[in-house]
C-alpha atoms as a PDB file:
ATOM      1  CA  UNK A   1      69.679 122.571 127.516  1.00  0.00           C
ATOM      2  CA  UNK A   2      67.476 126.140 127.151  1.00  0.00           C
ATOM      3  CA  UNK A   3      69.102 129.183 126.605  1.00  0.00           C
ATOM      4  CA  UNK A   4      66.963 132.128 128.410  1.00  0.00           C
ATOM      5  CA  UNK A   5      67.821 135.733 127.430  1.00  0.00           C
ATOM      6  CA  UNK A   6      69.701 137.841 129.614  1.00  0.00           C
ATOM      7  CA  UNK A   7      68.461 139.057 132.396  1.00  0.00           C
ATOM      8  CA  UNK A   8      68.902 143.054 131.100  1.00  0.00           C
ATOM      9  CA  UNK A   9      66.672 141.884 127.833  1.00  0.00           C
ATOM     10  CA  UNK A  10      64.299 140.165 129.422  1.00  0.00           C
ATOM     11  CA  UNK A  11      63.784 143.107 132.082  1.00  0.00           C
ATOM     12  CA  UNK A  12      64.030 146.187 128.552  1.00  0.00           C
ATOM     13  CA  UNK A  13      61.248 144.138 127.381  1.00  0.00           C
ATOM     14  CA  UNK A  14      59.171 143.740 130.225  1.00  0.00           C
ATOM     15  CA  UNK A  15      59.840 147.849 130.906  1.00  0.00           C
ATOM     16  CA  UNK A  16      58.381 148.353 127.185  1.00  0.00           C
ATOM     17  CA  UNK A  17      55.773 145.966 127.230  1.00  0.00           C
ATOM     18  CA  UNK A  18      54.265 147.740 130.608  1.00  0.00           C
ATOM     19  CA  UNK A  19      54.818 151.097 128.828  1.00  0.00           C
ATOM     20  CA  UNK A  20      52.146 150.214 126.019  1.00  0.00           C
ATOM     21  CA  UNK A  21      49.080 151.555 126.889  1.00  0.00           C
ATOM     22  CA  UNK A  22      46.312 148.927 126.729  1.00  0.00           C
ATOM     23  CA  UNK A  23      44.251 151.513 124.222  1.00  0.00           C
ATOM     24  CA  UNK A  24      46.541 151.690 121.467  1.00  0.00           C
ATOM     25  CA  UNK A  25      44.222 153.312 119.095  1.00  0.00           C
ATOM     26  CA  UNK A  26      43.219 155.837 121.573  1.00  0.00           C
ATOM     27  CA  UNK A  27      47.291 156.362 122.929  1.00  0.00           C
ATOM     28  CA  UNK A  28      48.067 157.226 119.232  1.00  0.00           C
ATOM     29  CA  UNK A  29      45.092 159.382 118.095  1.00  0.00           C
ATOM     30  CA  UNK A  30      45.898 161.283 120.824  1.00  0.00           C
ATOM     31  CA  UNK A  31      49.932 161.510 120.471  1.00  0.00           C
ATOM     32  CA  UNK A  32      48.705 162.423 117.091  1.00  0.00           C
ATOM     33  CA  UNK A  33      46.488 165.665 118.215  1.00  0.00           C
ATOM     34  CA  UNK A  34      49.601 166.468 120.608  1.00  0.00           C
ATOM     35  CA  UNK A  35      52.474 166.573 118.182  1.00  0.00           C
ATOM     36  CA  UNK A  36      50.250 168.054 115.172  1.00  0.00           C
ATOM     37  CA  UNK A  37      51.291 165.062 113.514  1.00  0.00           C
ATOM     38  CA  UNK A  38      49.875 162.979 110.306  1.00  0.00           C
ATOM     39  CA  UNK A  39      49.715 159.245 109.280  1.00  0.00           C
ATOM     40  CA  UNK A  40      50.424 158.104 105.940  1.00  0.00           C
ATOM     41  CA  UNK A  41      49.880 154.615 105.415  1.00  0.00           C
ATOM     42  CA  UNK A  42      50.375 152.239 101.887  1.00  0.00           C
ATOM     43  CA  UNK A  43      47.931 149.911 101.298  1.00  0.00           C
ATOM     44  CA  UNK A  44      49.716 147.212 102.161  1.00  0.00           C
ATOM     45  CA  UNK A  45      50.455 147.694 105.549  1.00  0.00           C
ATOM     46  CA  UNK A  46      48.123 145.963 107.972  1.00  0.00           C
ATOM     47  CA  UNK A  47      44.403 146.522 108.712  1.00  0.00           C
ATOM     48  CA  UNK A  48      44.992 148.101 111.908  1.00  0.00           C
ATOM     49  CA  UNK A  49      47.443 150.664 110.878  1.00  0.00           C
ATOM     50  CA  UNK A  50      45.677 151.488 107.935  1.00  0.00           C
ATOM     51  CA  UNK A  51      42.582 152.334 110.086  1.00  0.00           C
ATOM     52  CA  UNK A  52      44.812 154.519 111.859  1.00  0.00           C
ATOM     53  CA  UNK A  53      46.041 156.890 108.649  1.00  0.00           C
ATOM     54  CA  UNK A  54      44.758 160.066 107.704  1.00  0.00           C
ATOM     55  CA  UNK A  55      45.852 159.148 104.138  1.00  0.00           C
ATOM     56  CA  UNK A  56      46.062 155.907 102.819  1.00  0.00           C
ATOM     57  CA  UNK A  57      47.489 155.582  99.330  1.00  0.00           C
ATOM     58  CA  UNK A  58      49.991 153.844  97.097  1.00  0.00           C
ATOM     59  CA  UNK A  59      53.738 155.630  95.899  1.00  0.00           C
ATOM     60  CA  UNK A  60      52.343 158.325  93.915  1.00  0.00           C
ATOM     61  CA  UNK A  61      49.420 159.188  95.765  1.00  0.00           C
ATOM     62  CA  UNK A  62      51.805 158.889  99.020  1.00  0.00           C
ATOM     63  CA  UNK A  63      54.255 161.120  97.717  1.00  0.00           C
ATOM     64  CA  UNK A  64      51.105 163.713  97.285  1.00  0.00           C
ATOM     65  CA  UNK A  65      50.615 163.630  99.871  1.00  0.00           C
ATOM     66  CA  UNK A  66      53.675 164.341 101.683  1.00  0.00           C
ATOM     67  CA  UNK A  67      54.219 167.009  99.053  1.00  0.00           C
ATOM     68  CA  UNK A  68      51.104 168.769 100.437  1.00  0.00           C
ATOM     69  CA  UNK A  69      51.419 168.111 104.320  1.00  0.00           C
ATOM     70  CA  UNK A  70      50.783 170.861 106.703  1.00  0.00           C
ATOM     71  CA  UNK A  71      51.596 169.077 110.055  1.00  0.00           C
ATOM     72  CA  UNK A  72      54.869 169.136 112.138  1.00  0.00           C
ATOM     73  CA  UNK A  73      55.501 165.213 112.216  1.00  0.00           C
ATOM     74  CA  UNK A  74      54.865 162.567 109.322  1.00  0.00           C
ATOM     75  CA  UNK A  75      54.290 159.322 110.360  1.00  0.00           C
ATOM     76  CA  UNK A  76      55.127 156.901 107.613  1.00  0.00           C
ATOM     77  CA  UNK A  77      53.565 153.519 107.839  1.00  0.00           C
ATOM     78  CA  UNK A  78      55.366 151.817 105.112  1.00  0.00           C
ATOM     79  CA  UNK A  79      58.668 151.234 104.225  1.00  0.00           C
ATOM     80  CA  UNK A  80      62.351 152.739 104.270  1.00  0.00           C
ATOM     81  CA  UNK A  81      62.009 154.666 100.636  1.00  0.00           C
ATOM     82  CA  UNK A  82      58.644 155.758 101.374  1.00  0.00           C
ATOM     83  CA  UNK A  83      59.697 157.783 104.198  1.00  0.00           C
ATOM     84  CA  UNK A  84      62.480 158.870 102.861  1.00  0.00           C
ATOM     85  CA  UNK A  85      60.354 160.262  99.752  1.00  0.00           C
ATOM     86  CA  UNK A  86      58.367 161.940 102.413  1.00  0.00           C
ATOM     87  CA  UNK A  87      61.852 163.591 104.224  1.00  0.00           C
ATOM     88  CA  UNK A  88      62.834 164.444 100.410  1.00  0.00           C
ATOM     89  CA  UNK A  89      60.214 166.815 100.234  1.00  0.00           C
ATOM     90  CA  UNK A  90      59.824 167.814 103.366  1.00  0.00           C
ATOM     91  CA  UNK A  91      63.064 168.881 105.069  1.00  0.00           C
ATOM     92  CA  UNK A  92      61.973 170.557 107.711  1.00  0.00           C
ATOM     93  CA  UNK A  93      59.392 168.196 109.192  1.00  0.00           C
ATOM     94  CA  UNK A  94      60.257 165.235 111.628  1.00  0.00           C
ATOM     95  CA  UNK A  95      59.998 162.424 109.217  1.00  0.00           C
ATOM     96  CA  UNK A  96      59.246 158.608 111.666  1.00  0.00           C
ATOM     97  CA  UNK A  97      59.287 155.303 110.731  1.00  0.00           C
ATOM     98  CA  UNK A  98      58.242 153.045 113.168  1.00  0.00           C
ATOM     99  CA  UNK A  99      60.754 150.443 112.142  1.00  0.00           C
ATOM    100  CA  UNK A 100      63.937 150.710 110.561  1.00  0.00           C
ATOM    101  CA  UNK A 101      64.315 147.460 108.978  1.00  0.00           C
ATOM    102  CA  UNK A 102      61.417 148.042 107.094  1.00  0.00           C
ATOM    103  CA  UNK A 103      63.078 148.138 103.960  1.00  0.00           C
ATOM    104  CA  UNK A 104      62.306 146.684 100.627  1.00  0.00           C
ATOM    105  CA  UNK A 105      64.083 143.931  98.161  1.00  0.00           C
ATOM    106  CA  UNK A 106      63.429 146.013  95.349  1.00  0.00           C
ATOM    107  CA  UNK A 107      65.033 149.031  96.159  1.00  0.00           C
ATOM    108  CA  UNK A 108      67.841 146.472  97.813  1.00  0.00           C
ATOM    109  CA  UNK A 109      68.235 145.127  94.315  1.00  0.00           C
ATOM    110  CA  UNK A 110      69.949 148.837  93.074  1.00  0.00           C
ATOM    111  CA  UNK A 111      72.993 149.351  94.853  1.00  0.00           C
ATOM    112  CA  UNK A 112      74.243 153.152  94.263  1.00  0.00           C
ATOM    113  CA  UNK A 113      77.427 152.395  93.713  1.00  0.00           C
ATOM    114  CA  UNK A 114      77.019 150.292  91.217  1.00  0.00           C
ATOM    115  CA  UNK A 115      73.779 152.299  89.424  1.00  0.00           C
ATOM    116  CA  UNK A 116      76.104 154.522  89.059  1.00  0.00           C
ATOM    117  CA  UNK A 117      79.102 152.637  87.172  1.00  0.00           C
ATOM    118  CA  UNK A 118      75.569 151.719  85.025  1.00  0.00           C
ATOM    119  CA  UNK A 119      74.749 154.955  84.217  1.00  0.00           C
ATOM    120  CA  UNK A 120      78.222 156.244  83.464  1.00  0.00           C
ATOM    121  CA  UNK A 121      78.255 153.474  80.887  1.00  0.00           C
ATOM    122  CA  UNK A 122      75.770 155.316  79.044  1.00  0.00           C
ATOM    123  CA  UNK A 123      75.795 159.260  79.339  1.00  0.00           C
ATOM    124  CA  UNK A 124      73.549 159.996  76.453  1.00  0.00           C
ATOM    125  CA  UNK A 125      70.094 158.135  78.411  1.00  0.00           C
ATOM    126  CA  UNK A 126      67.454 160.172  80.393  1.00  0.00           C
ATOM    127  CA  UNK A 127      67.310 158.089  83.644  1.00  0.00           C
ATOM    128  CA  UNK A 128      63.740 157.035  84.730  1.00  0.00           C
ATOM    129  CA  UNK A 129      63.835 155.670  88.206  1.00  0.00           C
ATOM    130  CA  UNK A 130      60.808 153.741  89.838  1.00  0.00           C
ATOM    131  CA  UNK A 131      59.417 155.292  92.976  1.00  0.00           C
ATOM    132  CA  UNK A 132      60.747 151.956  95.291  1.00  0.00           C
ATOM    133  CA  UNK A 133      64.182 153.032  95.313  1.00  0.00           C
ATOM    134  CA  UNK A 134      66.917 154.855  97.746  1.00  0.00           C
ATOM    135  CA  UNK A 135      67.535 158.056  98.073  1.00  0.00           C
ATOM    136  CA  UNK A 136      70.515 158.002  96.517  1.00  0.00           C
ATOM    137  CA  UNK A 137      69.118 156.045  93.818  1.00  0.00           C
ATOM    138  CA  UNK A 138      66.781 159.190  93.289  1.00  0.00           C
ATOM    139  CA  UNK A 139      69.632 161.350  93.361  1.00  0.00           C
ATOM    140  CA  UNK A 140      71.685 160.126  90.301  1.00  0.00           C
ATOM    141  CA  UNK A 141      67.851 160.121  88.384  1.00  0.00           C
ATOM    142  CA  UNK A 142      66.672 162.719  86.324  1.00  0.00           C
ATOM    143  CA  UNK A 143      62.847 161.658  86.417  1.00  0.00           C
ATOM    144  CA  UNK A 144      61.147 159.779  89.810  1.00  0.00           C
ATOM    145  CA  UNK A 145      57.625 157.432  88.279  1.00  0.00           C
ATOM    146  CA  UNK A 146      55.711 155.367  89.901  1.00  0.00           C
ATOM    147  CA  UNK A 147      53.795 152.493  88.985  1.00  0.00           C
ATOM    148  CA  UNK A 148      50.503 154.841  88.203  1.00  0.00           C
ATOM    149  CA  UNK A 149      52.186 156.775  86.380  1.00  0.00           C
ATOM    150  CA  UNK A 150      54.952 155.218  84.638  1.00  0.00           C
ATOM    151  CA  UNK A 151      53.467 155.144  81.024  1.00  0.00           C
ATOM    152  CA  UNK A 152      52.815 158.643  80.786  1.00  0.00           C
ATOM    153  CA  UNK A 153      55.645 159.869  81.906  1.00  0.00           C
ATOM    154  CA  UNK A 154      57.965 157.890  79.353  1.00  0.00           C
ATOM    155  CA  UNK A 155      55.341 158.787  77.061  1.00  0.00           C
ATOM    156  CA  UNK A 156      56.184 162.501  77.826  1.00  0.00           C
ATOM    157  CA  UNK A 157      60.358 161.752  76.542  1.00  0.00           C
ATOM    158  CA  UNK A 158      60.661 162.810  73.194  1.00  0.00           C
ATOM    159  CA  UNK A 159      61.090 159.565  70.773  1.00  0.00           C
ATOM    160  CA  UNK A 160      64.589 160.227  70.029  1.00  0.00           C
ATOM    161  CA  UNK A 161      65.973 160.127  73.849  1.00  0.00           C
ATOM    162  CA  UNK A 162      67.401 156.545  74.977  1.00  0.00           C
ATOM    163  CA  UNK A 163      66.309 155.746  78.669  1.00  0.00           C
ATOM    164  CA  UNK A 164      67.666 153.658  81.549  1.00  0.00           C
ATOM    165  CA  UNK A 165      64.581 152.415  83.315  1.00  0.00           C
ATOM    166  CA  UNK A 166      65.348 150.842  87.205  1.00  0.00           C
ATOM    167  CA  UNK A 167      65.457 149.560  89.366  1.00  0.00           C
ATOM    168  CA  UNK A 168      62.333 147.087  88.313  1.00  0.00           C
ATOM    169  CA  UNK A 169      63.001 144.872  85.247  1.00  0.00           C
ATOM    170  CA  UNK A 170      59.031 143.615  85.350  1.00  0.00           C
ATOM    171  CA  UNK A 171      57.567 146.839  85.203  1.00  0.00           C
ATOM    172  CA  UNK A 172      60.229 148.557  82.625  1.00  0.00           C
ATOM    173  CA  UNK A 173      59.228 145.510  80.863  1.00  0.00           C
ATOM    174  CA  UNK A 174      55.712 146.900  81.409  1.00  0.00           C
ATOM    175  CA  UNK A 175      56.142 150.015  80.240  1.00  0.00           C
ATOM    176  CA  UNK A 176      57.641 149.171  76.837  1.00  0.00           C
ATOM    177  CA  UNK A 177      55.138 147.226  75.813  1.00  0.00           C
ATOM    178  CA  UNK A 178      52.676 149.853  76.417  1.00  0.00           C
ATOM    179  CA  UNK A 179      54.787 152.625  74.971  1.00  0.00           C
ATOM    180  CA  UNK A 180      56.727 151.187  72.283  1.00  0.00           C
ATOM    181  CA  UNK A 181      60.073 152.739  73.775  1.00  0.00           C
ATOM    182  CA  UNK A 182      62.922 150.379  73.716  1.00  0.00           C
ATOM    183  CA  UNK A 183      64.356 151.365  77.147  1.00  0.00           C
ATOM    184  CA  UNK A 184      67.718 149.753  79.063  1.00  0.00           C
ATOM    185  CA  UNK A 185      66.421 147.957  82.043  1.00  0.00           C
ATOM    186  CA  UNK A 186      67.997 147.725  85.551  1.00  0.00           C
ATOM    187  CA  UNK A 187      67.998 143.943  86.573  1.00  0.00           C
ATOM    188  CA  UNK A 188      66.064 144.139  89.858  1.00  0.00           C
ATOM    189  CA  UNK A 189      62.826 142.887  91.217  1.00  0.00           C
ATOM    190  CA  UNK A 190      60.246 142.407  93.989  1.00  0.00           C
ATOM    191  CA  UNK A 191      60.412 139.496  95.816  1.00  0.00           C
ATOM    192  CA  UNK A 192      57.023 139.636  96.955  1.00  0.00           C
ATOM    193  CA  UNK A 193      55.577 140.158  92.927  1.00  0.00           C
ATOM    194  CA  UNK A 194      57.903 137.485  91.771  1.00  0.00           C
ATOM    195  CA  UNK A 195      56.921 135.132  94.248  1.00  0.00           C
ATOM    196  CA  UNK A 196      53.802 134.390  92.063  1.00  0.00           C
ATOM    197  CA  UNK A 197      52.982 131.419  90.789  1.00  0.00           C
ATOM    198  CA  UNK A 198      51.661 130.701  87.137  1.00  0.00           C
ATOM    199  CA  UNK A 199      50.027 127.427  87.869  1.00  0.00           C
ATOM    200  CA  UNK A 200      48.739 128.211  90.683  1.00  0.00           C
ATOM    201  CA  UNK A 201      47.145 131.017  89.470  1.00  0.00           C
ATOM    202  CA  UNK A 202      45.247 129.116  86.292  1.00  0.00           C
ATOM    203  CA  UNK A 203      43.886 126.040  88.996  1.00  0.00           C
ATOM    204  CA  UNK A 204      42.473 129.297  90.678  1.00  0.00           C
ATOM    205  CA  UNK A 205      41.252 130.834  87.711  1.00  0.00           C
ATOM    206  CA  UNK A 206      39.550 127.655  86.628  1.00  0.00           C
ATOM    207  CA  UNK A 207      37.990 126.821  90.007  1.00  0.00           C
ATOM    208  CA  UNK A 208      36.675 130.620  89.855  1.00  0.00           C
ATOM    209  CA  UNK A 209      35.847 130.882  86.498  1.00  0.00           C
ATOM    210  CA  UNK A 210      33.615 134.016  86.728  1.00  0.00           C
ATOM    211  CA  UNK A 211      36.422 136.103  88.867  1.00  0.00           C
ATOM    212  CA  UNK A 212      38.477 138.881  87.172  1.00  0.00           C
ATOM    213  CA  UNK A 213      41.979 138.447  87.682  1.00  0.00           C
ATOM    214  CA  UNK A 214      43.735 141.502  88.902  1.00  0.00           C
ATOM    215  CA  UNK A 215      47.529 142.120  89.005  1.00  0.00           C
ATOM    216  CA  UNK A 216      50.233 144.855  89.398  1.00  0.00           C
ATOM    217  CA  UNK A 217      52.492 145.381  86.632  1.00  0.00           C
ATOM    218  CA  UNK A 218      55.351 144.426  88.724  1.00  0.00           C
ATOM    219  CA  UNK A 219      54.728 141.114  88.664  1.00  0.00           C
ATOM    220  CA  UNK A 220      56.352 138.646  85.624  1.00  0.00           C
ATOM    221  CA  UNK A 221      55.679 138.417  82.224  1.00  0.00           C
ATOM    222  CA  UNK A 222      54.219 134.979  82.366  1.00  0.00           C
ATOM    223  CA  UNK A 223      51.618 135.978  85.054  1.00  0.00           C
ATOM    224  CA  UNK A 224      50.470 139.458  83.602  1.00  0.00           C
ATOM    225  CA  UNK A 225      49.548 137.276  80.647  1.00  0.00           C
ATOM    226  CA  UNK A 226      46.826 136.048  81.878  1.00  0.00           C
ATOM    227  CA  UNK A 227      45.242 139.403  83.711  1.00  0.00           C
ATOM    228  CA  UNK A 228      41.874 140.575  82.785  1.00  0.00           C
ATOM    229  CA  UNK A 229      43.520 143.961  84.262  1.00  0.00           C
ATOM    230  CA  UNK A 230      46.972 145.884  85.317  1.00  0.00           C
ATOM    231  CA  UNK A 231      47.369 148.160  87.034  1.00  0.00           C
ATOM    232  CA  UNK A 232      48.825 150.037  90.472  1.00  0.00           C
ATOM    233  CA  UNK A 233      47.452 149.355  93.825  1.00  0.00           C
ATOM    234  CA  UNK A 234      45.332 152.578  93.154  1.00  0.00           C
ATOM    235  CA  UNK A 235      44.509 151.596  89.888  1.00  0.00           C
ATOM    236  CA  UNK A 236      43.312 148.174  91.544  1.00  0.00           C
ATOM    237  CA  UNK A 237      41.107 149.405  94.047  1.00  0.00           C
ATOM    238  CA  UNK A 238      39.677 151.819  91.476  1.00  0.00           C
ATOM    239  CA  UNK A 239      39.143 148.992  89.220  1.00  0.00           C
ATOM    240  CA  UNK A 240      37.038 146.559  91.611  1.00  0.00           C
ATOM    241  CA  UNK A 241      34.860 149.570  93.087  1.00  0.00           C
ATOM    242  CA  UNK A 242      33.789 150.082  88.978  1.00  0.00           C
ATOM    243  CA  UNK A 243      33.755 146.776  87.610  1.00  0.00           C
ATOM    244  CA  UNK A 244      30.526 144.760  87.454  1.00  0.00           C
ATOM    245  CA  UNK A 245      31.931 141.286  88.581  1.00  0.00           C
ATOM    246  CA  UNK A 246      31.601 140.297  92.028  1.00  0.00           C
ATOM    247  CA  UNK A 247      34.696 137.551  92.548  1.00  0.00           C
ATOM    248  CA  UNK A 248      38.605 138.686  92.119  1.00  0.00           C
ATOM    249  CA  UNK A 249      41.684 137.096  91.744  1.00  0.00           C
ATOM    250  CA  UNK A 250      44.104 140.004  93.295  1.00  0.00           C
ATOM    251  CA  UNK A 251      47.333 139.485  92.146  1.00  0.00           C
ATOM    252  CA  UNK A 252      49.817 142.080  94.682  1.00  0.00           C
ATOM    253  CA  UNK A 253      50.953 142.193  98.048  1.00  0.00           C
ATOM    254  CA  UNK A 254      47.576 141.144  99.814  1.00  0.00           C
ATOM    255  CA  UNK A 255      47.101 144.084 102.359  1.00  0.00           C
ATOM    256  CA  UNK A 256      45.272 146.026  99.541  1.00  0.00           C
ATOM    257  CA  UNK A 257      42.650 143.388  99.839  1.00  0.00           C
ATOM    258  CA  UNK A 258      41.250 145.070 103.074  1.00  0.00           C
ATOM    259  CA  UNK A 259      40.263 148.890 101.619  1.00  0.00           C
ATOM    260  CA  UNK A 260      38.932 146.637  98.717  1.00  0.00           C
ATOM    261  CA  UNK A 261      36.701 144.867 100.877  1.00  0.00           C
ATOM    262  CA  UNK A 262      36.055 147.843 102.684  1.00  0.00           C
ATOM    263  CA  UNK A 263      34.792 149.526  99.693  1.00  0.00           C
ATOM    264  CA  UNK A 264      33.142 146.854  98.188  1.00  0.00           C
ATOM    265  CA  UNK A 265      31.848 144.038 101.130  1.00  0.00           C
ATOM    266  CA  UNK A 266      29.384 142.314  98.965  1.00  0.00           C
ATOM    267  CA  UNK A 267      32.648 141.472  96.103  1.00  0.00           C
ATOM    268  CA  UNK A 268      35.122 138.539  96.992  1.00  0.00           C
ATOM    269  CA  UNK A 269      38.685 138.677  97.183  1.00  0.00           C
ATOM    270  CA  UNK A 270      40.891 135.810  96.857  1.00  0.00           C
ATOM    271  CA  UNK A 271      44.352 136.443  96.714  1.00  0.00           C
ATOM    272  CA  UNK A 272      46.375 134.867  94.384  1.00  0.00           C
ATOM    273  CA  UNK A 273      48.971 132.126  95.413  1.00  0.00           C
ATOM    274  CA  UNK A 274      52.524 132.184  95.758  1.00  0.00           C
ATOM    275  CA  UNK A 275      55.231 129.242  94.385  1.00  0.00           C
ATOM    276  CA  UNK A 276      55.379 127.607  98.098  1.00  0.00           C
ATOM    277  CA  UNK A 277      52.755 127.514 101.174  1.00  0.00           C
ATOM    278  CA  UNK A 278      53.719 129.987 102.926  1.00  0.00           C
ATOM    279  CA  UNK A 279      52.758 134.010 103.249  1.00  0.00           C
ATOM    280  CA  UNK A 280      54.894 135.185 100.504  1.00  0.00           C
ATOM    281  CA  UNK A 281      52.454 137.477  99.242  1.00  0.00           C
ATOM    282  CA  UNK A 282      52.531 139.839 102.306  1.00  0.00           C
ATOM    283  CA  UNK A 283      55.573 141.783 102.132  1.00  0.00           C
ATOM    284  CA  UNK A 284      57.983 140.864 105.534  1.00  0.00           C
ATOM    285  CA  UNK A 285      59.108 144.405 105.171  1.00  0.00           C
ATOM    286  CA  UNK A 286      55.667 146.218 105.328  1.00  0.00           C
ATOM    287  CA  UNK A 287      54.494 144.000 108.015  1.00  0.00           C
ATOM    288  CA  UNK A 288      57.304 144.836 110.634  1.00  0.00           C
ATOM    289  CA  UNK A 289      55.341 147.870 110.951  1.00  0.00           C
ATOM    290  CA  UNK A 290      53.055 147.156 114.241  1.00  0.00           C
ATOM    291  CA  UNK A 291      50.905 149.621 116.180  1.00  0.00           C
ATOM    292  CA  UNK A 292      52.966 149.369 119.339  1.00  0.00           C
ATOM    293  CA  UNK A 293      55.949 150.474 117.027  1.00  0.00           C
ATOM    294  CA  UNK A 294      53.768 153.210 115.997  1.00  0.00           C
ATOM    295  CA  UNK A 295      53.079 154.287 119.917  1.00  0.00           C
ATOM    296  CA  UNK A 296      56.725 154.005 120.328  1.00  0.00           C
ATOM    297  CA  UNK A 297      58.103 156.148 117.430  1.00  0.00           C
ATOM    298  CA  UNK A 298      54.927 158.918 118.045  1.00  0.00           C
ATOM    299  CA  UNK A 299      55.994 158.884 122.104  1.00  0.00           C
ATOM    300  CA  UNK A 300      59.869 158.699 121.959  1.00  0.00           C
ATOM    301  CA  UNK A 301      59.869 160.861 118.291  1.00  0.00           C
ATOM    302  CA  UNK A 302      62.257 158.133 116.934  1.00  0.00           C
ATOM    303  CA  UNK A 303      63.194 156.244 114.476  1.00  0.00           C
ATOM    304  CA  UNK A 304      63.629 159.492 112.421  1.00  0.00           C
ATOM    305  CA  UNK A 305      64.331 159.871 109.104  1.00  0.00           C
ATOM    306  CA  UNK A 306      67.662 161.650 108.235  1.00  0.00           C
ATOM    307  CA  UNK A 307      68.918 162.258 105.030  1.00  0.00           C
ATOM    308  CA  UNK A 308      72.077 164.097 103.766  1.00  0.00           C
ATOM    309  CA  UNK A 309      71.330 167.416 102.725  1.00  0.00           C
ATOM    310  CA  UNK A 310      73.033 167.014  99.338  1.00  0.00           C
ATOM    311  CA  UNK A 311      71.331 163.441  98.763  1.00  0.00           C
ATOM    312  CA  UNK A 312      68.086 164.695  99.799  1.00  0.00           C
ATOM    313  CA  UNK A 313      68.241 168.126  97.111  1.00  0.00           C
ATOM    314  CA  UNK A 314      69.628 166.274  94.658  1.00  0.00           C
ATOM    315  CA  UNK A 315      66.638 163.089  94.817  1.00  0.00           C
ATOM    316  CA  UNK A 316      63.854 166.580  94.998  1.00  0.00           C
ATOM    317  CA  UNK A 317      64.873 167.527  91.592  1.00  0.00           C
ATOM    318  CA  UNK A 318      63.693 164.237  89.766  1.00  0.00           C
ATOM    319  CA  UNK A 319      60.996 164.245  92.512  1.00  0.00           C
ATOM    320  CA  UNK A 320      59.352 167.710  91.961  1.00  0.00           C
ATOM    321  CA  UNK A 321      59.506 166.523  87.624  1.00  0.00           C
ATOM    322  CA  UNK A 322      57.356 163.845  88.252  1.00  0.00           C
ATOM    323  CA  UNK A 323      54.895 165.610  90.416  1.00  0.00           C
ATOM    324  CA  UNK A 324      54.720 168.721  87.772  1.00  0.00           C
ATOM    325  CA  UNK A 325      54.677 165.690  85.253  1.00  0.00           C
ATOM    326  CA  UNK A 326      51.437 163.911  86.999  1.00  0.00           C
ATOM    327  CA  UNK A 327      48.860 166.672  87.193  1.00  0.00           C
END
């Protein structure tokens, strides 16, 4: 027996499939000119809607960004935190993401509730949150980092101040081996930068001997070990583009792979494999992002992004000290 959906689905979806225009790219730049509206897209969103952005970048660069927008409407092309980063610091603006569910497991990993039993626990630490967290997460922080940034920001807290570090174990773990600091650590991760395999990634390394191996410092222990370099998606791209070598092992979500090989088309790429055989190094949150989700939100000015008012002044304070603390 085959169960059909009901007649009312099946006719919504024909209704929105017949509303897509057949020129997508052509639909949005021109929803785009109409609503004074902006793109912002992280690199590891698909090709196609990174070839749509005005600004592509990674969590710092994003939040820049947003920081420095002059148009009416943001469209974010990433996931739920991003956007909500963008909404932070600009209240006034109509904040879309395309997709809802597009959240992330890291920033899943940190409920508020209890982060905030956590840091109760210990009122004397300075609270250091990663970027890839909630707003609310934001909100009980006293400094916002990102992954570009994170070492000279805890680098900036005098000696004698303890730190909590969240919500990402691997790259607080990062961060005190660069700086020394002996920081608490949240106990959360990325599923897509865990999803790494070590073995894997030597049989690679041995079968291309002459490529660099590239990775983001939220990946384990055990796999940054064996990096030729570490750094943030920015700090990746940056790092191909300069480096003499022409083969890479890119260790990240793999949509960064496409500005690198826009950049650079005579270098190869190869991403690096994850524990099983499937896709698990393309993020299932980033990539429910699509560009008739784009036409949608841009046309019917929804999914918006609202925050509460306290939330959102209370996550702009950590916010604004790491952009003051990144120039």
């Amino acid at each position: 027996m085959f169960l059909t959906a009901p007649k009312t689905a099946q006719l919504d979806r024909q209704v929105i499939q017949n509303s897509i225009p057949l020129d997508l790219f052509k639909a949005i730049a021109d929803l785009k000119k109409e609503m004074n509206a902006v793109i912002l897209a992280h690199y590891y969103q698909d090709p196609d809607l990174q070839d749509i952005a005005d600004y592509i970048g990674d969590s710092l660069g994003l939040s820049q960004a947003a920081a420095n927008c002059q148009a009416d409407v943001i469209v974010f092309l990433g996931v739920h935190f991003m956007a909500e980063t963008a909404k932070i610091l600009n209240p006034s603006k109509l904040v879309l993401l395309p997709d809802l569910d597009a959240g992330c497991s890291l920033a899943d990993s940190c409920p508020a509730d209890r982060f905030a039993k956590f840091k109760a626990e210990h009122p004397d630490h300075l609270v250091i949150s990663y970027i890839n967290c909630s707003a609310d997460i934001k909100a009980l922080s006293d400094i916002i980092c990102t992954s570009a940034n994170a070492v000279a920001i805890v680098n900036q807290i005098p000696q004698d101040r303890p730190i909590i570090f969240a919500p990402d174990r691997n790259l607080g773990r990062y961060v005190i081996e660069q700086t020394g600091r002996d920081m608490l650590l949240w106990d959360g991760a990325c599923i897509v930068h865990e999803i790494f395999s070590e073995r894997k990634l030597v049989e690679l390394k041995l079968s291309h001997p002459e490529a660099d191996i590239i990775a983001h410092p939220e990946c384990e222990a055990n796999v940054l070990r064996h990096a030729d370099f570490i750094g943030s998606t920015t700090g990746l791209l940056k790092y191909v583009q300069n480096c003499d070598r022409k083969e890479f092992i890119v260790v990240t979500e793999s949509g960064v792979i496409h500005q690198m090989q826009k950049a650079t088309p005579f270098k190869k790429f190869i991403p690096a494999p994850p524990n099983s055989n499937c896709a698990c190094n393309e993020c299932p949150y980033m990539r429910l992002n699509t560009l008739e989700k784009v036409y949608l939100a841009m046309k019917n000015r929804s999914p918006e992004i609202i925050l509460n008012e306290s939330i959102r002044q209370a996550a702009l304070i950590p916010m604004q000290r790491m952009l003051e603390m990144s120039i």
